[in-house]
C-alpha atoms as a PDB file:
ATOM      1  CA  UNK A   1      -0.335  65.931 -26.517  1.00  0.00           C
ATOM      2  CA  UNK A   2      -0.086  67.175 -22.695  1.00  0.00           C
ATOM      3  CA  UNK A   3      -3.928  68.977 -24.282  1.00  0.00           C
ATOM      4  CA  UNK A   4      -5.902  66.015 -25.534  1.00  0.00           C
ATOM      5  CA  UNK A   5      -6.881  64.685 -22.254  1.00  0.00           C
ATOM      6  CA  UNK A   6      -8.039  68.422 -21.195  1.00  0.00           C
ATOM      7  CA  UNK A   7      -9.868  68.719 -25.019  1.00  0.00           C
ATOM      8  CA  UNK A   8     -11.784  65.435 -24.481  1.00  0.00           C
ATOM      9  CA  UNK A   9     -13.189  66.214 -21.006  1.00  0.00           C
ATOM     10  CA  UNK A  10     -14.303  69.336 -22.069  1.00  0.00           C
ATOM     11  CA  UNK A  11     -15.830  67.868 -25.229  1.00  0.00           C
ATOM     12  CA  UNK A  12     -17.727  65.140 -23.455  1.00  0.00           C
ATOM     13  CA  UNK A  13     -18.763  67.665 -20.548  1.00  0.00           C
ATOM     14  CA  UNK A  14     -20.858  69.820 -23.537  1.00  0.00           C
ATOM     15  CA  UNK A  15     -22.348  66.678 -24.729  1.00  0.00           C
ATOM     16  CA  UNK A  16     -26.368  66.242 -23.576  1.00  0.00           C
ATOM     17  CA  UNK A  17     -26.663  63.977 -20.503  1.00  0.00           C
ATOM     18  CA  UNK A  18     -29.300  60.939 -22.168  1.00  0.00           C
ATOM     19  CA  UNK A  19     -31.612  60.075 -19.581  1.00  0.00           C
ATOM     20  CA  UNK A  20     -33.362  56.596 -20.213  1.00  0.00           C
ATOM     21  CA  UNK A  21     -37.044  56.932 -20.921  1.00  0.00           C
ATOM     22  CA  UNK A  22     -39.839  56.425 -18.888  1.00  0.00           C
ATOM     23  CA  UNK A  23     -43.439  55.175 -20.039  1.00  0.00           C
ATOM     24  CA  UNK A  24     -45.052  55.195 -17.016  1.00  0.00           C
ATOM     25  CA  UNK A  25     -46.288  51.675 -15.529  1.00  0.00           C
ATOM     26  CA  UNK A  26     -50.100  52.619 -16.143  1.00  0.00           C
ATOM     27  CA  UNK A  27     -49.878  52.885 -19.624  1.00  0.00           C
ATOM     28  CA  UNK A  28     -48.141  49.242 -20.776  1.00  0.00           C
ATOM     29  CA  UNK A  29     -49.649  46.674 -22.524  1.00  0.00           C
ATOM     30  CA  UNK A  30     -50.534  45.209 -18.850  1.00  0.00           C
ATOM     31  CA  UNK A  31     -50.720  48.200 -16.928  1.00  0.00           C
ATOM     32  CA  UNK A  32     -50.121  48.402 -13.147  1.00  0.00           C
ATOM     33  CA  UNK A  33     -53.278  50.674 -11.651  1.00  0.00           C
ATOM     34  CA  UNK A  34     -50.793  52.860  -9.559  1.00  0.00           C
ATOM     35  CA  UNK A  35     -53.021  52.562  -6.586  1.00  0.00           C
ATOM     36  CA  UNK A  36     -51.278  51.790  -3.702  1.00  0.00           C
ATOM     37  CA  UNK A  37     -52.519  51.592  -0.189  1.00  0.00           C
ATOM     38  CA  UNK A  38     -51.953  54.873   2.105  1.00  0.00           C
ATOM     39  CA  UNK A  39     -49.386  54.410   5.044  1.00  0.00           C
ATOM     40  CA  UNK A  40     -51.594  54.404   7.649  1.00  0.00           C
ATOM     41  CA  UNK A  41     -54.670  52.024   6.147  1.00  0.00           C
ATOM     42  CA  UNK A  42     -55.733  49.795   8.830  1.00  0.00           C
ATOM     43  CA  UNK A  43     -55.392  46.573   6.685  1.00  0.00           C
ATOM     44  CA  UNK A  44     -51.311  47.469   6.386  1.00  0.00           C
ATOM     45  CA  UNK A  45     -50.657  48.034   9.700  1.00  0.00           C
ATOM     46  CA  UNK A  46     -52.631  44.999  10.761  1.00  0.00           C
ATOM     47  CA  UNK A  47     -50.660  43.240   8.366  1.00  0.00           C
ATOM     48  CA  UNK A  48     -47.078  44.368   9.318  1.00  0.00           C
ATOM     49  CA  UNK A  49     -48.297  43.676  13.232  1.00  0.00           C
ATOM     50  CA  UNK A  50     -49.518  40.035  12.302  1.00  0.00           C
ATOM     51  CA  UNK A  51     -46.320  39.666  10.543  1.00  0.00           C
ATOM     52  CA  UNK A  52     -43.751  41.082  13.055  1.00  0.00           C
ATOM     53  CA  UNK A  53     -45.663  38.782  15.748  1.00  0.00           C
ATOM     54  CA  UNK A  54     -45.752  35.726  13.959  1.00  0.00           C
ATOM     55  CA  UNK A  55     -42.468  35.775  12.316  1.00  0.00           C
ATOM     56  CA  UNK A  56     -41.038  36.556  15.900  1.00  0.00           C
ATOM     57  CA  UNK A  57     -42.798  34.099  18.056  1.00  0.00           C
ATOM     58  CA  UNK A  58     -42.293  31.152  15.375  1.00  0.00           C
ATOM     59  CA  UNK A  59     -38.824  31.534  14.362  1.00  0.00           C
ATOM     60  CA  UNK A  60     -37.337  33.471  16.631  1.00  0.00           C
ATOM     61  CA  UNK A  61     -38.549  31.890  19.532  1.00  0.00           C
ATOM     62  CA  UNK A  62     -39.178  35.250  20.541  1.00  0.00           C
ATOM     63  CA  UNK A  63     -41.801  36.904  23.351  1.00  0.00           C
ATOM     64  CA  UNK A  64     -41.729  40.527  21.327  1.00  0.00           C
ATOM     65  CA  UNK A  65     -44.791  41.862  19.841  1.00  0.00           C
ATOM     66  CA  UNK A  66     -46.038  45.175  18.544  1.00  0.00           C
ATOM     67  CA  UNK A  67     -49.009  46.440  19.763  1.00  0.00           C
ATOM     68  CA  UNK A  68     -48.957  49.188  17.650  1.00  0.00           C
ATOM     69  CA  UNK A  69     -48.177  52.364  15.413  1.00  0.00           C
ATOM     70  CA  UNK A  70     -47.585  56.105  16.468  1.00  0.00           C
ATOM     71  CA  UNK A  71     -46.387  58.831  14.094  1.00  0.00           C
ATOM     72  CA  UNK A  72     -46.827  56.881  10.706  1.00  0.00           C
ATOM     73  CA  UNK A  73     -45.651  58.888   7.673  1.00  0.00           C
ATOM     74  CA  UNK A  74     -45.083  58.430   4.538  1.00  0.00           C
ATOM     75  CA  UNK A  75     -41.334  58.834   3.190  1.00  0.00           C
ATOM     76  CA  UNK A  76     -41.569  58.141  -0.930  1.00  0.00           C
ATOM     77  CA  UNK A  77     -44.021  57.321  -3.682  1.00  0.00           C
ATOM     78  CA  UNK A  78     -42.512  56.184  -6.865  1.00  0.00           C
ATOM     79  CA  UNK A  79     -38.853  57.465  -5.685  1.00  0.00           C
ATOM     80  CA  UNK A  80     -37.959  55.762  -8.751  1.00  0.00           C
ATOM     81  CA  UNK A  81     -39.249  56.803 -11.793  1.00  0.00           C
ATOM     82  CA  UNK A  82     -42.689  55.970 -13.274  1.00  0.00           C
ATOM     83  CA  UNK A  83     -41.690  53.298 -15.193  1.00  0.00           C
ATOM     84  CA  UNK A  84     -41.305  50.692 -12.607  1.00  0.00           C
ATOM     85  CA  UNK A  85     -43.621  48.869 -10.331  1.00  0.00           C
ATOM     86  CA  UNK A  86     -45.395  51.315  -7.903  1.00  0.00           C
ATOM     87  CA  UNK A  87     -44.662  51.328  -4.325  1.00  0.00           C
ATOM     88  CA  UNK A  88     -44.695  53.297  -1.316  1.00  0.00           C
ATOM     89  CA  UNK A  89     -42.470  53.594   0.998  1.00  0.00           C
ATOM     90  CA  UNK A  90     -43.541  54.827   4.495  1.00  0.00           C
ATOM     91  CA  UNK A  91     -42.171  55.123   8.075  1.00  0.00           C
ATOM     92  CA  UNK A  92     -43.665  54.572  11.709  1.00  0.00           C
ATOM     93  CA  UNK A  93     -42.822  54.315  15.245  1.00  0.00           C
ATOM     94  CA  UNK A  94     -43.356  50.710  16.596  1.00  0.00           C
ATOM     95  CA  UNK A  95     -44.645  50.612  19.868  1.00  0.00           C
ATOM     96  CA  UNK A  96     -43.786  47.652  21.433  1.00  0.00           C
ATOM     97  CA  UNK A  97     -45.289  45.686  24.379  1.00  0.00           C
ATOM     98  CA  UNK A  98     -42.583  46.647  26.887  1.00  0.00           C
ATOM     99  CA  UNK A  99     -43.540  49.970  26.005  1.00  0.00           C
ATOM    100  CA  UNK A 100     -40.435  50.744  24.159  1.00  0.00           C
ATOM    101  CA  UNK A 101     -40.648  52.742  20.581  1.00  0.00           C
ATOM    102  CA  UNK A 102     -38.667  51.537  17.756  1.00  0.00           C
ATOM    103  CA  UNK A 103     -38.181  52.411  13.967  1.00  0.00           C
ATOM    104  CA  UNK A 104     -40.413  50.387  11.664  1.00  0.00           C
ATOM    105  CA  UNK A 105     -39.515  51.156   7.585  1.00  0.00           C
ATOM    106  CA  UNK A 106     -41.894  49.466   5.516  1.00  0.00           C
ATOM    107  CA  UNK A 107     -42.519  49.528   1.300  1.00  0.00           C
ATOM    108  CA  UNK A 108     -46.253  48.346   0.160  1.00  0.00           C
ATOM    109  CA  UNK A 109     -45.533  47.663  -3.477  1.00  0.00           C
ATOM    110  CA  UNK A 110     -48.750  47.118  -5.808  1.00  0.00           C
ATOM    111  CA  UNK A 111     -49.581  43.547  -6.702  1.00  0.00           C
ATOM    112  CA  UNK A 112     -45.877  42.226  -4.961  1.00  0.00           C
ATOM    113  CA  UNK A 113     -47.843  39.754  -2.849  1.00  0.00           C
ATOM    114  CA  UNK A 114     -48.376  35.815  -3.445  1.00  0.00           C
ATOM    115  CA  UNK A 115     -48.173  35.180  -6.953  1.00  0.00           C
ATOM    116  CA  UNK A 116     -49.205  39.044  -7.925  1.00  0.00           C
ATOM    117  CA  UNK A 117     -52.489  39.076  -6.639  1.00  0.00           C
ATOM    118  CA  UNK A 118     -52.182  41.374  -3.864  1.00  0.00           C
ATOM    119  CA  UNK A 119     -49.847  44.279  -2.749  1.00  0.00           C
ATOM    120  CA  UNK A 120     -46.890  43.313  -0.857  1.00  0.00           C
ATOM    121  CA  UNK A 121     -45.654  44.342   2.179  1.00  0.00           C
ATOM    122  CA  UNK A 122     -41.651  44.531   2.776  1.00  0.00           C
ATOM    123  CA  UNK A 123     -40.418  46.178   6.217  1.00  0.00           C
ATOM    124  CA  UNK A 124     -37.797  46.571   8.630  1.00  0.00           C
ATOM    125  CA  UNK A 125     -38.069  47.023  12.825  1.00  0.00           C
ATOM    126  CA  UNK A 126     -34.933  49.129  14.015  1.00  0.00           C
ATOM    127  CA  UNK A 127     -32.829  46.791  16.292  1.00  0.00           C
ATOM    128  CA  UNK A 128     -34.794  43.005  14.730  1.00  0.00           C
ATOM    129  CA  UNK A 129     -33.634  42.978  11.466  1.00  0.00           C
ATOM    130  CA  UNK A 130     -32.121  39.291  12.622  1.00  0.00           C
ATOM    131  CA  UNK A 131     -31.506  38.219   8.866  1.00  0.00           C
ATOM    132  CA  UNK A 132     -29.752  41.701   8.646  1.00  0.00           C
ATOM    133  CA  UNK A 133     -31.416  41.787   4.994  1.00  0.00           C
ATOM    134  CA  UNK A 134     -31.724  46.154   5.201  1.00  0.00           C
ATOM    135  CA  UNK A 135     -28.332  46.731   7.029  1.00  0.00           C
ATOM    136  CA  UNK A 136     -27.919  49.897   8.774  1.00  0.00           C
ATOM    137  CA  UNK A 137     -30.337  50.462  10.770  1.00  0.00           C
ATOM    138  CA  UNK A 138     -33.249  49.355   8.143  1.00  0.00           C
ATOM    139  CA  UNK A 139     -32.803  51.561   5.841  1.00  0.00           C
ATOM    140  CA  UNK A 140     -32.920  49.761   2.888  1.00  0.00           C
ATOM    141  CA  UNK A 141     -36.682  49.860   2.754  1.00  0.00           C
ATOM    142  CA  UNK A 142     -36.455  53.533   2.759  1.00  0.00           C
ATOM    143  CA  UNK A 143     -36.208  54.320  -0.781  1.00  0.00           C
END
């Protein structure tokens, strides 16, 4: 008896892992394009700026504002699997008006804008993540 438990983990450890399967996002009966936006476009970083100082100054009550990006890179692409919704997740250094550089994590995910008609744009500033929605340290939108 003491051998049955020892038999059955070695019996299940022989057995083939099963892996779900993935039909990749381009090919389904509405297909996502699998273009997504590079890191460092123009229109995203405008975008996460305009954001940032917005959402700061009007709910926040805040005087912070970025001013802009320095040593934007990108961290993942499809980290995921190709089966799901393509995004890109991507990393830059905020610099902020004070002149102080902080952490900005950021995902552009295709067509996860208003109503699906655009790509979306979730991020993360190191030290303002006030809601605290990508606890520690933002890295939630990091893969």
């Amino acid at each position: 008896m003491r051998l049955l438990p020892v038999l059955f983990g070695l019996l299940v450890a022989t057995l083939p892992a099963t892996a779900r399967e993935e039909i990749p996002a381009e090919t389904r009966i509405i297909p996502w394009s699998g273009q997504v936006s590079a890191c460092d476009s123009p229109g995203v970083l405008a975008r996460l700026q305009d954001r940032f100082n917005t959402t700061e100054r009007r709910f926040w009550n805040g005087t912070t504002e970025i001013i802009g990006f320095e040593k934007v890179r990108q961290a993942a692409y499809r980290p995921h699997g190709l089966d799901l919704i393509p995004r890109r997740y991507c990393q830059a250094q905020a610099v902020m008006a004070d002149r102080r550089r902080l952490t900005m994590r950021y995902a552009i995910i295709e067509e996860g804008g208003m109503i699906g008609q655009f790509e979306g744009l979730q991020f993360c500033l190191a030290g303002y993540d006030r809601n605290h929605t990508a606890m520690p340290g933002c890295y939630r939108v990091d893969r």
